[in-house]
Protein backbone atom coordinates (compact mmCIF):
# COMPACT_ATOMS: atom_id res chain seq x y z
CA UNK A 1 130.76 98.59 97.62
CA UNK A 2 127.44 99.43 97.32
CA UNK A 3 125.17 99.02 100.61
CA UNK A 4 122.13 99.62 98.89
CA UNK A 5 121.90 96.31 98.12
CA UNK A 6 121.40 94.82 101.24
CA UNK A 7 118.10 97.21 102.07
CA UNK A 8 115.53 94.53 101.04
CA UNK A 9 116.86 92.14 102.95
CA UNK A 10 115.65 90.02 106.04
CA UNK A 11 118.35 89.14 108.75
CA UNK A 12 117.70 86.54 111.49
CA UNK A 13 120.09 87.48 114.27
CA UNK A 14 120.46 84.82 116.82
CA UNK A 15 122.42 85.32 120.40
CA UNK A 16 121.98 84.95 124.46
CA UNK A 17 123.94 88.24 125.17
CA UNK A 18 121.34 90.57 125.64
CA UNK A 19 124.04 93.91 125.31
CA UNK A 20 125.88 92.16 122.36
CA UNK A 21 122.62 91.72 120.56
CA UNK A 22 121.23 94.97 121.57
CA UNK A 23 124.34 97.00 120.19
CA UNK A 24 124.55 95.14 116.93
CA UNK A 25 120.87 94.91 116.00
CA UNK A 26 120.54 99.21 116.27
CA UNK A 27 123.46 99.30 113.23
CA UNK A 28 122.35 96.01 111.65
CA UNK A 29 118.81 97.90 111.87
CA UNK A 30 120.43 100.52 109.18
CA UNK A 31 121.94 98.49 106.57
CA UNK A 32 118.94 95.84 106.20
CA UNK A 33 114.82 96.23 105.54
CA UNK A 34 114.32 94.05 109.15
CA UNK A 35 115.84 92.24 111.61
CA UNK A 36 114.84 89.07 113.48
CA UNK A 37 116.32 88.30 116.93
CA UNK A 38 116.07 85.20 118.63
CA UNK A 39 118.06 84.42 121.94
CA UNK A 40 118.72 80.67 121.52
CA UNK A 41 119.33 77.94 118.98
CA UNK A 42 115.51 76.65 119.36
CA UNK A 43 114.08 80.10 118.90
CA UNK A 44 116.32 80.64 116.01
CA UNK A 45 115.38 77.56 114.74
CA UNK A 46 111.71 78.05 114.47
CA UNK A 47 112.20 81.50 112.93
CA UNK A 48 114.14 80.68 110.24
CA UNK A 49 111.66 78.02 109.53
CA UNK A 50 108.99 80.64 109.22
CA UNK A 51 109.65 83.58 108.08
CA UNK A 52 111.66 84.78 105.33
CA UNK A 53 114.78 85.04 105.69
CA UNK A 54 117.78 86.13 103.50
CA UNK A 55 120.34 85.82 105.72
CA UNK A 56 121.25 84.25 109.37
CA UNK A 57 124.10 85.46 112.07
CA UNK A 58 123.87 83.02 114.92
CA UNK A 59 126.25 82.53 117.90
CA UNK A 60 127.63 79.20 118.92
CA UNK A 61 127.70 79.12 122.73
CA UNK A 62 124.35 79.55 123.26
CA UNK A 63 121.63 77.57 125.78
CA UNK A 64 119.02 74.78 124.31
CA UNK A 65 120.77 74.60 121.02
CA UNK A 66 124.20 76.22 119.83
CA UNK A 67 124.67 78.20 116.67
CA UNK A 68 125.91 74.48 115.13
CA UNK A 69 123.56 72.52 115.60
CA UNK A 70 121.23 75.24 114.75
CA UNK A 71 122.73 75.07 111.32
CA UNK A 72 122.82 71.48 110.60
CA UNK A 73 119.27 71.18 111.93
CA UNK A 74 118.53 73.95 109.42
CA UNK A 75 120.47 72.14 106.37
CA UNK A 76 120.20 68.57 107.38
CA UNK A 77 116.51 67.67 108.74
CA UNK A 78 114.66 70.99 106.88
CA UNK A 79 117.03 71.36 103.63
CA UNK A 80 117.19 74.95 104.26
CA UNK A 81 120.64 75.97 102.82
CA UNK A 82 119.96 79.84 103.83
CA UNK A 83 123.65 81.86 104.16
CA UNK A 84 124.98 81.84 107.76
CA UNK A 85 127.61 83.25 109.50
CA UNK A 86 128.98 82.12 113.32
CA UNK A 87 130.04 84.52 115.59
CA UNK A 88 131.74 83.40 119.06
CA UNK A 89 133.98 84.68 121.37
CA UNK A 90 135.85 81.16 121.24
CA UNK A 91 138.64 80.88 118.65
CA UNK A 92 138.53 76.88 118.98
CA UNK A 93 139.29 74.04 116.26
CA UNK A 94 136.50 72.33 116.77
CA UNK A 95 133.94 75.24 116.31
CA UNK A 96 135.78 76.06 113.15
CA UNK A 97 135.83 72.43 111.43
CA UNK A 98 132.20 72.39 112.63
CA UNK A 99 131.74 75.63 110.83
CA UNK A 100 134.24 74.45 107.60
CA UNK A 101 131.92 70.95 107.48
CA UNK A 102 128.60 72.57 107.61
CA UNK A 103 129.87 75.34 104.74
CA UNK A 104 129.18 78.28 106.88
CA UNK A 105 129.47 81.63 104.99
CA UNK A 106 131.38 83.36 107.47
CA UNK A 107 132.95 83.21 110.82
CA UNK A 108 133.62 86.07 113.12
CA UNK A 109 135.23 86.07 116.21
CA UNK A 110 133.54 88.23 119.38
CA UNK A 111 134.16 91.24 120.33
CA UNK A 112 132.44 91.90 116.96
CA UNK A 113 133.63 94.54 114.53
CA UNK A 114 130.73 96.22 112.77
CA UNK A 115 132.74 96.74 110.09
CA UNK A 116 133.84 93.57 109.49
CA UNK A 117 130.47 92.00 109.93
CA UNK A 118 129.13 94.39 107.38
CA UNK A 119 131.52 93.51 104.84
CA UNK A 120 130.62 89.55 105.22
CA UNK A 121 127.32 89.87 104.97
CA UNK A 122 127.70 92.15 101.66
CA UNK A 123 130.37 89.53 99.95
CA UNK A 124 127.89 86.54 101.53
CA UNK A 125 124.32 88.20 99.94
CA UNK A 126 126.17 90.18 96.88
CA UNK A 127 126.26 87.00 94.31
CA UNK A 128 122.46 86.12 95.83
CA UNK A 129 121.45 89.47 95.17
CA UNK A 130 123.08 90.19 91.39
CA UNK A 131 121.65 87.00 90.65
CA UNK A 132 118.28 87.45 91.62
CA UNK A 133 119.00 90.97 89.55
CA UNK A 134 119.79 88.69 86.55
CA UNK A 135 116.66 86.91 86.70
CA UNK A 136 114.50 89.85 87.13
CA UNK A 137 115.81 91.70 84.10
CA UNK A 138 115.62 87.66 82.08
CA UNK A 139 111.91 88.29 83.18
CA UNK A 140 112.03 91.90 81.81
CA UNK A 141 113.75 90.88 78.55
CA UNK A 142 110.49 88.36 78.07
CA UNK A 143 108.32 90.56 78.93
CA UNK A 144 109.83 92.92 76.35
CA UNK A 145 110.13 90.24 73.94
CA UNK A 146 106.30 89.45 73.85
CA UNK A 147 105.39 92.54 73.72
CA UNK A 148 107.44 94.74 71.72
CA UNK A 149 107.84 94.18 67.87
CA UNK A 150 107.98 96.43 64.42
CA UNK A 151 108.06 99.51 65.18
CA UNK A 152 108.07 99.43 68.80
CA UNK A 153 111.27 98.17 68.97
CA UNK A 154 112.04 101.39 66.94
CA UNK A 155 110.37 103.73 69.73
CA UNK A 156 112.46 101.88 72.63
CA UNK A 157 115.10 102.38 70.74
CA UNK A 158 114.46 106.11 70.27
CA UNK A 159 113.65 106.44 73.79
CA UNK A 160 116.71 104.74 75.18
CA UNK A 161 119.11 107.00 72.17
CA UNK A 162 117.31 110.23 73.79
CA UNK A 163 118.13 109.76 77.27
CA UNK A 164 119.95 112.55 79.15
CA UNK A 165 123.23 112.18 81.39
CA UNK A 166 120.50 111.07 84.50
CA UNK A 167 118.62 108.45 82.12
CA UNK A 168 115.42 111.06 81.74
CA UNK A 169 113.66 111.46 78.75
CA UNK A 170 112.19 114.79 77.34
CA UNK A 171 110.22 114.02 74.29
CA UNK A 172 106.43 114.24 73.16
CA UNK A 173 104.29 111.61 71.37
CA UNK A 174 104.67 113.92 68.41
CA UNK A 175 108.02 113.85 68.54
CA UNK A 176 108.08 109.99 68.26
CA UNK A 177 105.09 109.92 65.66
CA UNK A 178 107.48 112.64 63.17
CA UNK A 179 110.82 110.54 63.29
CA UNK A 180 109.47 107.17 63.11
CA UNK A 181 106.41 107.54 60.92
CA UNK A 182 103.94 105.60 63.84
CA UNK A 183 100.38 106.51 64.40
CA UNK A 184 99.52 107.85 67.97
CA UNK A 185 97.98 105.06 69.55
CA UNK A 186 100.83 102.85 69.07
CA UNK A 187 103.03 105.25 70.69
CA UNK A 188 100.64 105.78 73.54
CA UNK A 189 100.34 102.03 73.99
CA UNK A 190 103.91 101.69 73.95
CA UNK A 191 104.33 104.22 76.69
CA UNK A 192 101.92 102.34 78.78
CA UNK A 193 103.06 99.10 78.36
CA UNK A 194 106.52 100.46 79.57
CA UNK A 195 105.56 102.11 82.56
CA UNK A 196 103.31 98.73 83.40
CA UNK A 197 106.58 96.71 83.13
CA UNK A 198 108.22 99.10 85.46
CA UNK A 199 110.69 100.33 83.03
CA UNK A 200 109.53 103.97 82.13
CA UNK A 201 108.57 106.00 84.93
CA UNK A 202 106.38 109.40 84.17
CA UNK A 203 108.27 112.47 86.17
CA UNK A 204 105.57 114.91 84.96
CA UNK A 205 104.06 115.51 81.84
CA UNK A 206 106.38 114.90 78.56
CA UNK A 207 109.19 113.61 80.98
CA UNK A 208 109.90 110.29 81.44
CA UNK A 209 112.74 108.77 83.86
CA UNK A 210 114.48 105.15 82.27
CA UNK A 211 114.19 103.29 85.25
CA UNK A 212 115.93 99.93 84.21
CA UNK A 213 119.52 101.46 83.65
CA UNK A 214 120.13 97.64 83.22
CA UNK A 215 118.72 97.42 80.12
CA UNK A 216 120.02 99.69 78.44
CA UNK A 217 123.60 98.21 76.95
């Protein structure tokens, strides 16, 4: 399981207990770029209409609006489908068909355990995330695709066949220029088309780290 993923993301955390939401926002704080707090449904509400967020953990018994109707407002009047999970400290039926109806991502019971709520936000946000990592390298794969043809194919090829055990690359211009027969200013444009696309990434000079490990099968 790899945490790592979840430190771009934007968490709305919604609950009345100030302790409760004290306590779990300083660990949520570690795992996530930022987290929102809002202390009732109607707070909540409005935040998750405004800013972006990736992700929402909302109580149920709360005052103004409960974590429920919270979400259905969300889904129902805004057609916001963002992932949610429902904590409460009530193990009742007719939270949980709420919950099962509205297609809540998760549903933990109170006292909360960190680790658990970790875990469901990682399994809610991990197909989100390696999709949105599937696009990105689509758009990289364009990008590449407009831009690289002849014989730079052949020096991204040579690059990606040079790489050490940690995906660096040790190699002059004169190197390439020898073993593939290219003039110079191909190769240099090559080099800076790469870097532009955020794919090469110059350690120091001659050395080159292969930043999209992605790419490279």
């Amino acid at each position: 399981m790899d945490l790592n993923s979840l430190k771009n993301l934007e968490l709305l955390y919604v609950e009345d207990e100030e302790d409760v939401m004290s306590q779990t926002k300083l660990i949520l704080d570690d795992f996530v770029q930022k987290v929102h707090v809002a202390r009732d449904g109607e707070e909540g509400l409005k935040m998750a209409l405004e800013l972006p967020i990736d992700i929402i953990i909302v109580d149920i018994n709360m005052p103004k609006m409960n974590g429920i109707e919270m979400i259905k407002t969300l889904k129902n009047d805004h057609n916001k489908n963002i992932p949610a999970i429902i904590t409460t400290a009530h193990n009742d039926t007719e939270y949980l068909i709420d919950a099962i109806n509205l297609k809540v991502d998760g549903y933990i019971i109170k006292p909360i355990n960190i680790k658990d709520l970790i875990n469901t936000i990682y399994n809610v946000m991990l197909p989100i995330i390696q999709k949105k990592e599937i696009e990105g390298c689509a758009h990289v794969v364009e990008s590449l695709a407009a831009l690289v043809g002849g014989k730079k194919i052949e020096i991204l090829k040579y690059i990606i066949d040079k790489l050490d055990d940690e995906n660096v690359f040790y190699g002059s211009y004169q190197d390439i220029m020898d073993a593939l027969d290219v003039s110079k200013p191909t190769v240099v444009n090559m080099f800076k088309q790469l870097i532009g696309a955020g794919i090469l990434e110059k350690v120091k000079n001659k050395v080159y780290r292969f930043k999209r490990t992605d790419l490279i099968t």
